[in-house]
PDB file of N, CA and C in Angstrom:
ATOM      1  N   UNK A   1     -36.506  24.880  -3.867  1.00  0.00           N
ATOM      2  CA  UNK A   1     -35.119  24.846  -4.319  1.00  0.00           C
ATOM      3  C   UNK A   1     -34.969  23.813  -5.428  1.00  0.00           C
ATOM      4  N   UNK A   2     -33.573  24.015  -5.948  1.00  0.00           N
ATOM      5  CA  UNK A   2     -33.449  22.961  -7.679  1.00  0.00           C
ATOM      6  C   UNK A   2     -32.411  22.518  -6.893  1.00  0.00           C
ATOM      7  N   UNK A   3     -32.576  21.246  -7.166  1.00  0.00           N
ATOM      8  CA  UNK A   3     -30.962  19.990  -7.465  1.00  0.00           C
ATOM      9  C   UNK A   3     -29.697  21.031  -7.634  1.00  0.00           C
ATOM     10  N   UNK A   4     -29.639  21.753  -8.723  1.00  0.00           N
ATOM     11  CA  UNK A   4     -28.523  22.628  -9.335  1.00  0.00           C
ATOM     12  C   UNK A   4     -28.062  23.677  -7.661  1.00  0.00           C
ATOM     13  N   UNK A   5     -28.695  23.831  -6.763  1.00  0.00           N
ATOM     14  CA  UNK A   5     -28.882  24.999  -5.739  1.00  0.00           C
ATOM     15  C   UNK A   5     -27.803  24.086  -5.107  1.00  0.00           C
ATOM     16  N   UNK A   6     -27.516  22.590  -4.866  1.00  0.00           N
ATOM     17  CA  UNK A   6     -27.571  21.445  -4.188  1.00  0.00           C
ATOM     18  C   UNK A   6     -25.929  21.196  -4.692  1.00  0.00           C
ATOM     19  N   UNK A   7     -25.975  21.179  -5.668  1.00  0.00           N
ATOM     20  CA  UNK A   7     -24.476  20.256  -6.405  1.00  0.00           C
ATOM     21  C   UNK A   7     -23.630  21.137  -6.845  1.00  0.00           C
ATOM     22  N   UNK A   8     -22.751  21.107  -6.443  1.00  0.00           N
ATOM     23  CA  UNK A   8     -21.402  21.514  -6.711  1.00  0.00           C
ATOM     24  C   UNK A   8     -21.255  21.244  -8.616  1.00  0.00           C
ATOM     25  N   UNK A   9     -21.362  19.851  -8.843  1.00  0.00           N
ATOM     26  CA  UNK A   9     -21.349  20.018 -10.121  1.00  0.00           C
ATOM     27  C   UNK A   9     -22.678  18.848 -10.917  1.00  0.00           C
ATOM     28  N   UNK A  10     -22.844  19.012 -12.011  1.00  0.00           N
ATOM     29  CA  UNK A  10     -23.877  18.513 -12.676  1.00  0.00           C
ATOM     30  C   UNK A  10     -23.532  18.329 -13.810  1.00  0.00           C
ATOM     31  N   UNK A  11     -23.165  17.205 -14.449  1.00  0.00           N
ATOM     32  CA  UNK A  11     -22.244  17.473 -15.917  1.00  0.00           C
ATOM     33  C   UNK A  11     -22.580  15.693 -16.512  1.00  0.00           C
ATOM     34  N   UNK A  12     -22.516  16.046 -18.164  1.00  0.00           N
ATOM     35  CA  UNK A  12     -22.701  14.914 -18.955  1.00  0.00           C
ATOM     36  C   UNK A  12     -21.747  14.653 -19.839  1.00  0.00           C
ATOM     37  N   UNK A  13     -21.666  13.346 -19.974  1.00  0.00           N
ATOM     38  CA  UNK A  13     -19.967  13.083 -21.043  1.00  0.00           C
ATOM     39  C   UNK A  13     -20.683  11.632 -21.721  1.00  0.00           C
ATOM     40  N   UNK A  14     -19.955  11.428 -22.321  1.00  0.00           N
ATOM     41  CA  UNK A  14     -19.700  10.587 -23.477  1.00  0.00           C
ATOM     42  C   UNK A  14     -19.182   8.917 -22.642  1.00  0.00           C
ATOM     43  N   UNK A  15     -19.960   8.049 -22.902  1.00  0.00           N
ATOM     44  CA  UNK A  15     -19.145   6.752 -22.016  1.00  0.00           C
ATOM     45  C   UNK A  15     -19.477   5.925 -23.009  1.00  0.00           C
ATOM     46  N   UNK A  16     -18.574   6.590 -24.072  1.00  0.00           N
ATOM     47  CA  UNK A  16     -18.564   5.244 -25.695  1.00  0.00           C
ATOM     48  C   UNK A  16     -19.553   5.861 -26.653  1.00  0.00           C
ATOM     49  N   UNK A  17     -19.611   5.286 -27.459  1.00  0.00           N
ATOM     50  CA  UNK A  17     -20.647   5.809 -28.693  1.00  0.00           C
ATOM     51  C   UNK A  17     -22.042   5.553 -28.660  1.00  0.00           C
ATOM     52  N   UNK A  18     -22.343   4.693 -27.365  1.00  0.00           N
ATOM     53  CA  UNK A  18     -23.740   4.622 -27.066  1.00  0.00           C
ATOM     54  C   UNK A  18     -24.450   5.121 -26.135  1.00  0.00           C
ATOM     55  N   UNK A  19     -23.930   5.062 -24.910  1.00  0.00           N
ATOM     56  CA  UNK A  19     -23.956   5.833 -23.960  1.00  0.00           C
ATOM     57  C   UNK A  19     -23.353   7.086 -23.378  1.00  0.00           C
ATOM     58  N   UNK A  20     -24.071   7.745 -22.472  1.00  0.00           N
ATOM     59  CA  UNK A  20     -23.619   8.773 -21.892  1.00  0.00           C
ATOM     60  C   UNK A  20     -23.689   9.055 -20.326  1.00  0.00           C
ATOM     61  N   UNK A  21     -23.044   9.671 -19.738  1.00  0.00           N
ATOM     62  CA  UNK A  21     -22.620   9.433 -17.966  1.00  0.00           C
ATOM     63  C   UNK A  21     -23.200  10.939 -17.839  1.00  0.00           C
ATOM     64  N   UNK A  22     -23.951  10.389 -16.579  1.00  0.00           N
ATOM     65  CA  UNK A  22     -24.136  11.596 -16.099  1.00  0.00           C
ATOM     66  C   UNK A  22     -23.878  12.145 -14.343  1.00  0.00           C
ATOM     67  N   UNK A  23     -23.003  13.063 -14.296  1.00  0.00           N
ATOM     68  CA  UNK A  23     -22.249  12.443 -12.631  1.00  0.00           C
ATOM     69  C   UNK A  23     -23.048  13.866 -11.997  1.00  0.00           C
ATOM     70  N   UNK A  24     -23.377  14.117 -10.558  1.00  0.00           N
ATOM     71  CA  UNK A  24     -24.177  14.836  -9.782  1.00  0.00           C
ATOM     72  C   UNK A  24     -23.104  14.924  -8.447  1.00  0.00           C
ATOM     73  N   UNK A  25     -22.242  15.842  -8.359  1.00  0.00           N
ATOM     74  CA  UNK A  25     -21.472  15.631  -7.310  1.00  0.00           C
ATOM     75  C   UNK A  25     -21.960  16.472  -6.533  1.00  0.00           C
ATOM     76  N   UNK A  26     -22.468  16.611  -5.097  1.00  0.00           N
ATOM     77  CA  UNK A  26     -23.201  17.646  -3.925  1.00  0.00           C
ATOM     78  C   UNK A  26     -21.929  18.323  -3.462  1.00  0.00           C
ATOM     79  N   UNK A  27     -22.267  19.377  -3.094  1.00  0.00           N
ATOM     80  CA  UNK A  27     -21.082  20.167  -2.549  1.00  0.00           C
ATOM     81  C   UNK A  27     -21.112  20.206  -0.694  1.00  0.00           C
ATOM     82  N   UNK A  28     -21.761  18.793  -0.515  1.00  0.00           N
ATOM     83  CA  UNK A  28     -21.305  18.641   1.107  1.00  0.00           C
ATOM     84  C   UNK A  28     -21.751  17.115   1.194  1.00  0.00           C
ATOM     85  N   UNK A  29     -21.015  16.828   2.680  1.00  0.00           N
ATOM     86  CA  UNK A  29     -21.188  15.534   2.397  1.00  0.00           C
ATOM     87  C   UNK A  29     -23.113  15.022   2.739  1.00  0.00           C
ATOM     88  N   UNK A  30     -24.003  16.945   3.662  1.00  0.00           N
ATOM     89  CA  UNK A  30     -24.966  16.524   4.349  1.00  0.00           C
ATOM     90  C   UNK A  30     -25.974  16.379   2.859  1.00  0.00           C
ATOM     91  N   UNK A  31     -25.545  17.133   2.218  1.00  0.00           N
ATOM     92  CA  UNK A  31     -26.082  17.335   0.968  1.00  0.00           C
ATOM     93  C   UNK A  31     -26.086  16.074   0.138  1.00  0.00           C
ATOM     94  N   UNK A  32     -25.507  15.453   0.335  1.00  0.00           N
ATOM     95  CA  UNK A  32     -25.033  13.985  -0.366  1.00  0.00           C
ATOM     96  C   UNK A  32     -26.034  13.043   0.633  1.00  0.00           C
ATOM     97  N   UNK A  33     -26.104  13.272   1.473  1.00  0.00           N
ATOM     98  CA  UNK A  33     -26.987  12.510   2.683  1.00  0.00           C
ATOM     99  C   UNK A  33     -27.679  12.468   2.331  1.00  0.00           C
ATOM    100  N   UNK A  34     -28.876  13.435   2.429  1.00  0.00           N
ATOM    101  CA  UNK A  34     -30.230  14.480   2.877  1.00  0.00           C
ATOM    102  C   UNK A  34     -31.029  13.934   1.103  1.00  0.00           C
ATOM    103  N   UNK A  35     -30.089  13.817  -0.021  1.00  0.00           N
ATOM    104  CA  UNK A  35     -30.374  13.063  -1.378  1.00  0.00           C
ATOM    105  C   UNK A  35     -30.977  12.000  -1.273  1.00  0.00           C
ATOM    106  N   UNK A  36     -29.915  11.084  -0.696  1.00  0.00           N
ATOM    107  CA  UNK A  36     -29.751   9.409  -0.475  1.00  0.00           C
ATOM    108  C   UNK A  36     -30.915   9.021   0.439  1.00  0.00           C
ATOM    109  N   UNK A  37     -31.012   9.936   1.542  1.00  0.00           N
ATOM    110  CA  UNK A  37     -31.902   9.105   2.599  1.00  0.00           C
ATOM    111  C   UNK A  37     -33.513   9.782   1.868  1.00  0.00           C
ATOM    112  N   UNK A  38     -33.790  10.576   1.610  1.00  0.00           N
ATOM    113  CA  UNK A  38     -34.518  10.978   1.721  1.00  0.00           C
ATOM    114  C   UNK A  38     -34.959  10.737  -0.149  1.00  0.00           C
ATOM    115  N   UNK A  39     -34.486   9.918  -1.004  1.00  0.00           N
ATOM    116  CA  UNK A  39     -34.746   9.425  -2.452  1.00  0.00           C
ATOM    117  C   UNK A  39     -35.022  10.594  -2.917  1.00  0.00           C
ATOM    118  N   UNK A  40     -34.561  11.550  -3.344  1.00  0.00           N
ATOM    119  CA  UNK A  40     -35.169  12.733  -4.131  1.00  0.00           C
ATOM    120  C   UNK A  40     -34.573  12.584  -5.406  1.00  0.00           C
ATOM    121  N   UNK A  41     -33.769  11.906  -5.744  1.00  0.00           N
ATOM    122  CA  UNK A  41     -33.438  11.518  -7.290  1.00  0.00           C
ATOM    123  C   UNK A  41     -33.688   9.887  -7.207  1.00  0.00           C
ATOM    124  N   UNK A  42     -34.169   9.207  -8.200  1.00  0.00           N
ATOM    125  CA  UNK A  42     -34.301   8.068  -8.065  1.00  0.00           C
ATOM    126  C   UNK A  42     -34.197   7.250  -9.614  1.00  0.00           C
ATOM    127  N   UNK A  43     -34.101   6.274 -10.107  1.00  0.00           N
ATOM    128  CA  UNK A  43     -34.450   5.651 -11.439  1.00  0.00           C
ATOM    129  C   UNK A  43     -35.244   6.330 -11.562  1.00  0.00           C
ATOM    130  N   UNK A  44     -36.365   6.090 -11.028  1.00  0.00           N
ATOM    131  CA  UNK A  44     -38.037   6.482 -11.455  1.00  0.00           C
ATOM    132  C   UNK A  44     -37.895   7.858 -12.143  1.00  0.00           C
ATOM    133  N   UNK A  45     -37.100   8.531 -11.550  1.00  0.00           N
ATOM    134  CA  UNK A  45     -37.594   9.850 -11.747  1.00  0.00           C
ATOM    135  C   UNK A  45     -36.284  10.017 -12.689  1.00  0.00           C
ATOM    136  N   UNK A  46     -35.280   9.649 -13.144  1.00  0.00           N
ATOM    137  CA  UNK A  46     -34.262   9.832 -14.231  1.00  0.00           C
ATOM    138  C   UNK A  46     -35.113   9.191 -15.165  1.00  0.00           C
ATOM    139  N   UNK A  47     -35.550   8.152 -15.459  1.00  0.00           N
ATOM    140  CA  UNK A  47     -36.696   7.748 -16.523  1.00  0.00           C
ATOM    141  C   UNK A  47     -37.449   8.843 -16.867  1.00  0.00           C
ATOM    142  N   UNK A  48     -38.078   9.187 -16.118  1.00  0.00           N
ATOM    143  CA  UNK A  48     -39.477  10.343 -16.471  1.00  0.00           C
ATOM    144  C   UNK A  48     -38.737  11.681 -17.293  1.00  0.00           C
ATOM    145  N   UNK A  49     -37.429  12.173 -17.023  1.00  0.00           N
ATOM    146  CA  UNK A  49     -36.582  13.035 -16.972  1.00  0.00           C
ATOM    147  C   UNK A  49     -36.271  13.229 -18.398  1.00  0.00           C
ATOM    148  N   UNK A  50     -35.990  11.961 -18.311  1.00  0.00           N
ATOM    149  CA  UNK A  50     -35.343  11.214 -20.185  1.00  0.00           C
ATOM    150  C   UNK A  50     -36.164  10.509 -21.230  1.00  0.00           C
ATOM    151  N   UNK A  51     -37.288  10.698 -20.671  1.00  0.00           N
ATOM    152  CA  UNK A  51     -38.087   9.531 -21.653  1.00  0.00           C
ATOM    153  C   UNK A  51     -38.151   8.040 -21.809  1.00  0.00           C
ATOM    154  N   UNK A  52     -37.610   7.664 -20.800  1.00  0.00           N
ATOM    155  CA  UNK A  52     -37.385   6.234 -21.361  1.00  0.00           C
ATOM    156  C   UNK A  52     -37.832   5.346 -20.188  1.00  0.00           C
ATOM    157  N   UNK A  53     -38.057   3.940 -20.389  1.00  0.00           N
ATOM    158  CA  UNK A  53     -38.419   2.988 -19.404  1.00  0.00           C
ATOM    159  C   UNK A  53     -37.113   2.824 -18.446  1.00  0.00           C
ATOM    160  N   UNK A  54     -37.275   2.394 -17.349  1.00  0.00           N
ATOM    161  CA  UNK A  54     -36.320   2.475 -16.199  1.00  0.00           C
ATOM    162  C   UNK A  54     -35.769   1.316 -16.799  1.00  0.00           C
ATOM    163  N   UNK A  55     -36.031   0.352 -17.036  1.00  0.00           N
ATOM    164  CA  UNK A  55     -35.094  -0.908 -17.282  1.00  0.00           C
ATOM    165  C   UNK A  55     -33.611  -0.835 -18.487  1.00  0.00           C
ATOM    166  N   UNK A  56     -34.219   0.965 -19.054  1.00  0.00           N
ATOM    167  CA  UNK A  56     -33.554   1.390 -20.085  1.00  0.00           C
ATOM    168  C   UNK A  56     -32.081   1.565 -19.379  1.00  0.00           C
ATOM    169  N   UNK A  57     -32.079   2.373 -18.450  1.00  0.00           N
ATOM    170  CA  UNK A  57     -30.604   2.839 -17.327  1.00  0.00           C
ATOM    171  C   UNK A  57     -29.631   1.673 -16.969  1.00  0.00           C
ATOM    172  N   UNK A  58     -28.561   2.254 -17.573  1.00  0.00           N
ATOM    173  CA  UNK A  58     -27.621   1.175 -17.690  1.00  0.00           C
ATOM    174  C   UNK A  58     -27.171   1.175 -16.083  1.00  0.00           C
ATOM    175  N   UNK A  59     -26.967   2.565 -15.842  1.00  0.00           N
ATOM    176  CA  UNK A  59     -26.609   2.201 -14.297  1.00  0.00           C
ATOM    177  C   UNK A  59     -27.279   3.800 -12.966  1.00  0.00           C
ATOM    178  N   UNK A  60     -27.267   3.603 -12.164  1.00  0.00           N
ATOM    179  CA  UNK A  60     -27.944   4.434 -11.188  1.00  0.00           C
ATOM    180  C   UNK A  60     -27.359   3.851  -9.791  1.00  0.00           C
ATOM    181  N   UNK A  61     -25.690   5.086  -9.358  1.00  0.00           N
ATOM    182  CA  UNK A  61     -25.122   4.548  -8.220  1.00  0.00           C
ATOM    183  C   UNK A  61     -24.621   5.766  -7.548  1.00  0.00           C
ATOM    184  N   UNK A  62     -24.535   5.794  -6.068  1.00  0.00           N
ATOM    185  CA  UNK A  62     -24.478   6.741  -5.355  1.00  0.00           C
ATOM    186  C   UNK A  62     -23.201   6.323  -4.853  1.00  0.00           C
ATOM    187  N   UNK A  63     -22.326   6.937  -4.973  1.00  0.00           N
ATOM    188  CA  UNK A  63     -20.864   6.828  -4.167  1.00  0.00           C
ATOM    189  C   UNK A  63     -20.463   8.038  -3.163  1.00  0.00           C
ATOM    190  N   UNK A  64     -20.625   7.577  -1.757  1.00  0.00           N
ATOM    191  CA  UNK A  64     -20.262   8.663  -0.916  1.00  0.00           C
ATOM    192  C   UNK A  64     -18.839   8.873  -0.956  1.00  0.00           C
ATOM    193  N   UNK A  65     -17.999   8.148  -1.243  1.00  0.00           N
ATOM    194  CA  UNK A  65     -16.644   8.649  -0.909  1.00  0.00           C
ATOM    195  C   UNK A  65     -16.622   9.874  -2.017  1.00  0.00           C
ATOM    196  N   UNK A  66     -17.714  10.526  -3.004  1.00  0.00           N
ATOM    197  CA  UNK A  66     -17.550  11.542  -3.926  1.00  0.00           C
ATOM    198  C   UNK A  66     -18.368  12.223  -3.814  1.00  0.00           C
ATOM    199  N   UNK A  67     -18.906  12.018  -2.916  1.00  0.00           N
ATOM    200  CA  UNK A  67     -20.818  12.870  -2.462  1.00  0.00           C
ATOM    201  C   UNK A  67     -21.218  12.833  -4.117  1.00  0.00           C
ATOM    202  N   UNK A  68     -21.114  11.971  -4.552  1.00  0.00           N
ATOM    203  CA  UNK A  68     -22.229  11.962  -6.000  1.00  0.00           C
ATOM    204  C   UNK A  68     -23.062  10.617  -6.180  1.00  0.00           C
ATOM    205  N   UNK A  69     -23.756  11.138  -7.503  1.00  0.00           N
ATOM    206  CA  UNK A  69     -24.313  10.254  -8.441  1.00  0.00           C
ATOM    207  C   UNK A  69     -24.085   9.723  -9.643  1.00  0.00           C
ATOM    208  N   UNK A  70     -23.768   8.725 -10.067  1.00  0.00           N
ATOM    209  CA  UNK A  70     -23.393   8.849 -11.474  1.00  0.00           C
ATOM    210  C   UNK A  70     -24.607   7.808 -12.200  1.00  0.00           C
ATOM    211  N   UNK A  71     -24.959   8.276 -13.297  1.00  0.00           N
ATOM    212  CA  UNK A  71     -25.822   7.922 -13.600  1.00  0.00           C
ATOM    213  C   UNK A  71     -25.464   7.620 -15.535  1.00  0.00           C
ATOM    214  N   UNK A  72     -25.946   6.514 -15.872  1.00  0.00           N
ATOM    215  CA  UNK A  72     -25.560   5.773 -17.182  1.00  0.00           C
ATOM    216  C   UNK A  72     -26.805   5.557 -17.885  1.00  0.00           C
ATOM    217  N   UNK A  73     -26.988   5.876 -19.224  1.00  0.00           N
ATOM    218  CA  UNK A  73     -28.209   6.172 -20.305  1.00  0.00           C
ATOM    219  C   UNK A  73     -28.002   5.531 -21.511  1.00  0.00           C
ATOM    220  N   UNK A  74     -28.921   5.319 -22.627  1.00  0.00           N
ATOM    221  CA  UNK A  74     -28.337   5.016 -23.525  1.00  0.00           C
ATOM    222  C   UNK A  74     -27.828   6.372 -24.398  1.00  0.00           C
ATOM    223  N   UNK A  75     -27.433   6.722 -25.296  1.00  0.00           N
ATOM    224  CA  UNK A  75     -27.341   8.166 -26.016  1.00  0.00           C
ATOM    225  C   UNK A  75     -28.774   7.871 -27.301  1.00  0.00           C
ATOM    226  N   UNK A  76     -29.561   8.856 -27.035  1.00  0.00           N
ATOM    227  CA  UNK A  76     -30.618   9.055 -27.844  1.00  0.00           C
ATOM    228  C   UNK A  76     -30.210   8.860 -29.736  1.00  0.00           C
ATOM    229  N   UNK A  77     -29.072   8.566 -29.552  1.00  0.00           N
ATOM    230  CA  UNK A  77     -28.501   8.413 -31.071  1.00  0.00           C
ATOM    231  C   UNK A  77     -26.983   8.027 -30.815  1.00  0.00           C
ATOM    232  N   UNK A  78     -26.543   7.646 -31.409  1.00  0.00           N
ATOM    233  CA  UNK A  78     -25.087   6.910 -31.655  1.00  0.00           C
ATOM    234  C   UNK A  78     -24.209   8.405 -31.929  1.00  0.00           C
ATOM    235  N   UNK A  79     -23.316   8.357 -31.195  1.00  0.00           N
ATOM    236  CA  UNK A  79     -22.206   9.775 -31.658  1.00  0.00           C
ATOM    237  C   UNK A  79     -22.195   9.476 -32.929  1.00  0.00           C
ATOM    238  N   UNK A  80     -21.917  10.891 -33.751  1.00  0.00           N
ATOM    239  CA  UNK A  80     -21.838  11.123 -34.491  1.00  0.00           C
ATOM    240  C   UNK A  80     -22.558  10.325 -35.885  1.00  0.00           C
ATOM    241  N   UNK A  81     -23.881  10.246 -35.572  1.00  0.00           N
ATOM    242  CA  UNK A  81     -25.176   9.662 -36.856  1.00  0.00           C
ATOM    243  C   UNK A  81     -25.949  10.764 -37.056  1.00  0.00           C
ATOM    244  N   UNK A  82     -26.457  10.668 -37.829  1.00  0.00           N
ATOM    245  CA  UNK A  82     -27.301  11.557 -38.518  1.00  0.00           C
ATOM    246  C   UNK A  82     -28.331  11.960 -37.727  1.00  0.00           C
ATOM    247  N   UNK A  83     -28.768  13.191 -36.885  1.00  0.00           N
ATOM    248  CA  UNK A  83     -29.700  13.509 -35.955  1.00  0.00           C
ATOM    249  C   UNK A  83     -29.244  13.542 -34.934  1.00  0.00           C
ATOM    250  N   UNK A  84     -27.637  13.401 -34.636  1.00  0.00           N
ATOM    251  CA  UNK A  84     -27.258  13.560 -33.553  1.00  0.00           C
ATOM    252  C   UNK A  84     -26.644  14.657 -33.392  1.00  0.00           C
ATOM    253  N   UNK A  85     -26.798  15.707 -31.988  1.00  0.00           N
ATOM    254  CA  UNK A  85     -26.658  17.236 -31.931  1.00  0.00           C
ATOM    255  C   UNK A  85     -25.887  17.226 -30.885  1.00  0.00           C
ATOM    256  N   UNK A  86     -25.096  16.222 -30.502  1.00  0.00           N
ATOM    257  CA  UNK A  86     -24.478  16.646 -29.168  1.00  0.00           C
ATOM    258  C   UNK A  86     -22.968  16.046 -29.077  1.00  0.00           C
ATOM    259  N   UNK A  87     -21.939  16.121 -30.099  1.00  0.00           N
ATOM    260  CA  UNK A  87     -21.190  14.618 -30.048  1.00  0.00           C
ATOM    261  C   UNK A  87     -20.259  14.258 -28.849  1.00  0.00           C
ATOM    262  N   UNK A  88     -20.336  15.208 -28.150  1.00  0.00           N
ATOM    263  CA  UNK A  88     -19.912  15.220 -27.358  1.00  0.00           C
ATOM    264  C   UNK A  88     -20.433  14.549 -25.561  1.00  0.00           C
ATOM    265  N   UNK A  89     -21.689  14.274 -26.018  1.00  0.00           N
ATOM    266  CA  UNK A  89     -22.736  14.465 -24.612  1.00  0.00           C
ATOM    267  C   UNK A  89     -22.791  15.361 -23.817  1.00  0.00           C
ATOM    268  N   UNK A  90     -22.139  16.102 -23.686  1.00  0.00           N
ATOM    269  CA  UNK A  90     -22.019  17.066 -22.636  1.00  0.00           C
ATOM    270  C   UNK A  90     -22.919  18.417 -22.333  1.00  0.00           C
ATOM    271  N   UNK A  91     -24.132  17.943 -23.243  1.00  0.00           N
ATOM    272  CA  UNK A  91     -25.268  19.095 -22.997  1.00  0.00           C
ATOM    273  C   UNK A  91     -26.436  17.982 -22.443  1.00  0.00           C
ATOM    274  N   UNK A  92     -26.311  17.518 -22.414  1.00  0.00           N
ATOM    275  CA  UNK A  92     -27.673  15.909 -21.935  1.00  0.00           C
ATOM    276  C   UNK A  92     -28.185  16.028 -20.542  1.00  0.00           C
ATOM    277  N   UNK A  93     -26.953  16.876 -19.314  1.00  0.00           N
ATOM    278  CA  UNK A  93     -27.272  17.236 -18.141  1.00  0.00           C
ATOM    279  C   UNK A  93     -28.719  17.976 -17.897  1.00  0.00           C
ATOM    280  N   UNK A  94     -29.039  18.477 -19.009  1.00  0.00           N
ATOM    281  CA  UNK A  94     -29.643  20.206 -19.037  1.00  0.00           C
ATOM    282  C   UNK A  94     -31.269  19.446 -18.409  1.00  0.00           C
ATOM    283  N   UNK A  95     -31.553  18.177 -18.583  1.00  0.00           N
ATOM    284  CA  UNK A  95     -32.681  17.817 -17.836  1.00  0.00           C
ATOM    285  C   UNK A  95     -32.562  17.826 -16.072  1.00  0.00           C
ATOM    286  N   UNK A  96     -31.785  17.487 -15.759  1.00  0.00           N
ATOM    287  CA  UNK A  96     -31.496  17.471 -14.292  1.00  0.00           C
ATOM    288  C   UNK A  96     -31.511  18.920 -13.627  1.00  0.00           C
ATOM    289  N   UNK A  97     -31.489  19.903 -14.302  1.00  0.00           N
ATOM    290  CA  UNK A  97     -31.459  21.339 -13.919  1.00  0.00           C
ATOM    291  C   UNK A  97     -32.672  21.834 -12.997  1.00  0.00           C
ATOM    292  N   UNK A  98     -34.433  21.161 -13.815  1.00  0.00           N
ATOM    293  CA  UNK A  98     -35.351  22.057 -13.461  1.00  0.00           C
ATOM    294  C   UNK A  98     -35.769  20.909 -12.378  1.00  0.00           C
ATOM    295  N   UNK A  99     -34.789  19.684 -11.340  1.00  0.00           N
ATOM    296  CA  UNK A  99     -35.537  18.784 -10.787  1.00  0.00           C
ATOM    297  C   UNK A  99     -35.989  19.976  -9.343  1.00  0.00           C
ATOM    298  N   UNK A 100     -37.172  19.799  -8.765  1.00  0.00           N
ATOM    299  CA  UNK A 100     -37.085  20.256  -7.427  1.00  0.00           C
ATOM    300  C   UNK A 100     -37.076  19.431  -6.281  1.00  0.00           C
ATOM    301  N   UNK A 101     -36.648  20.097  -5.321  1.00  0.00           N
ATOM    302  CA  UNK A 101     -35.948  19.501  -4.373  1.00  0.00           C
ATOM    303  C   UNK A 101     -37.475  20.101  -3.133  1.00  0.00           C
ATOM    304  N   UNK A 102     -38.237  19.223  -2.691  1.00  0.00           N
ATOM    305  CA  UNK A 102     -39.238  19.559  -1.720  1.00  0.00           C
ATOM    306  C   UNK A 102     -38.461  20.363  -0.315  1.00  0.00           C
ATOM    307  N   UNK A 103     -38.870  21.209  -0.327  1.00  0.00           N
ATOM    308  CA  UNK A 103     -38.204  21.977   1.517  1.00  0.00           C
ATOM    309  C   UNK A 103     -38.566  20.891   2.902  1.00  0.00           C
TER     310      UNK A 103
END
C-alpha cells in the first residue's frame, strides 16, 4: 500500500517565499496512530524524498488533534526567481505519493 491509500489529504503550499508546508492529514485517527508508532514517515526519509540533508527541515511535527503531519522545507528556489516552476508550491507534495507503507 502508498501513504496516498492512508490520507485523507496530502497537499503543499507556500509558507513565505522560502519555504514550503507540507501537511499529511490520515483519514482516521488509527491511521494517524499506526504512522506515529510505527515511524513510517520520518525526517530521514522526507530528506531522501527531497534531496536534501535532514538538518535542512525546518520543521517535522505530528499533531493528533488533526491526525496529521506537517512538514516544513526550504523551497528549491525563492517564489517567483528564475527556474522556479511552481509559484505557488502546491505541486511539491507529488514526492510523498510513491512512499510505501510495509503491510
Amino acid at each position: 500500500m502508498l501513504l496516498q491509500e492512508y490520507a485523507q489529504v496530502i497537499r503543499s503550499k507556500n509558507s513565505g517565499p522560502f519555504e514550503l508546508t507540507i501537511d499529511i492529514i490520515f483519514k482516521s485517527l488509527e491511521d494517524y496512530q499506526f504512522f506515529r508508532e510505527k515511524e513510517l514517515l520520518t525526517i530521514e526519509k522526507v530528506a531522501e524524498l527531497y534531496q536534501m540533508k535532514q538538518e535542512e527541515i525546518i520543521n517535522f511535527e505530528y499533531f493528533e488533534a488533526a491526525r496529521g503531519i506537517k512538514i516544513t522545507i526550504p523551497r528549491p528556489w525563492n517564489q517567483g526567481s528564475i527556474g522556479e516552476s511552481d509559484m505557488h508550491g502546491s505541486q511539491q507534495y507529488a514526492n510523498l505519493l510513491s512512499v510505501e507503507v510495509p503491510e
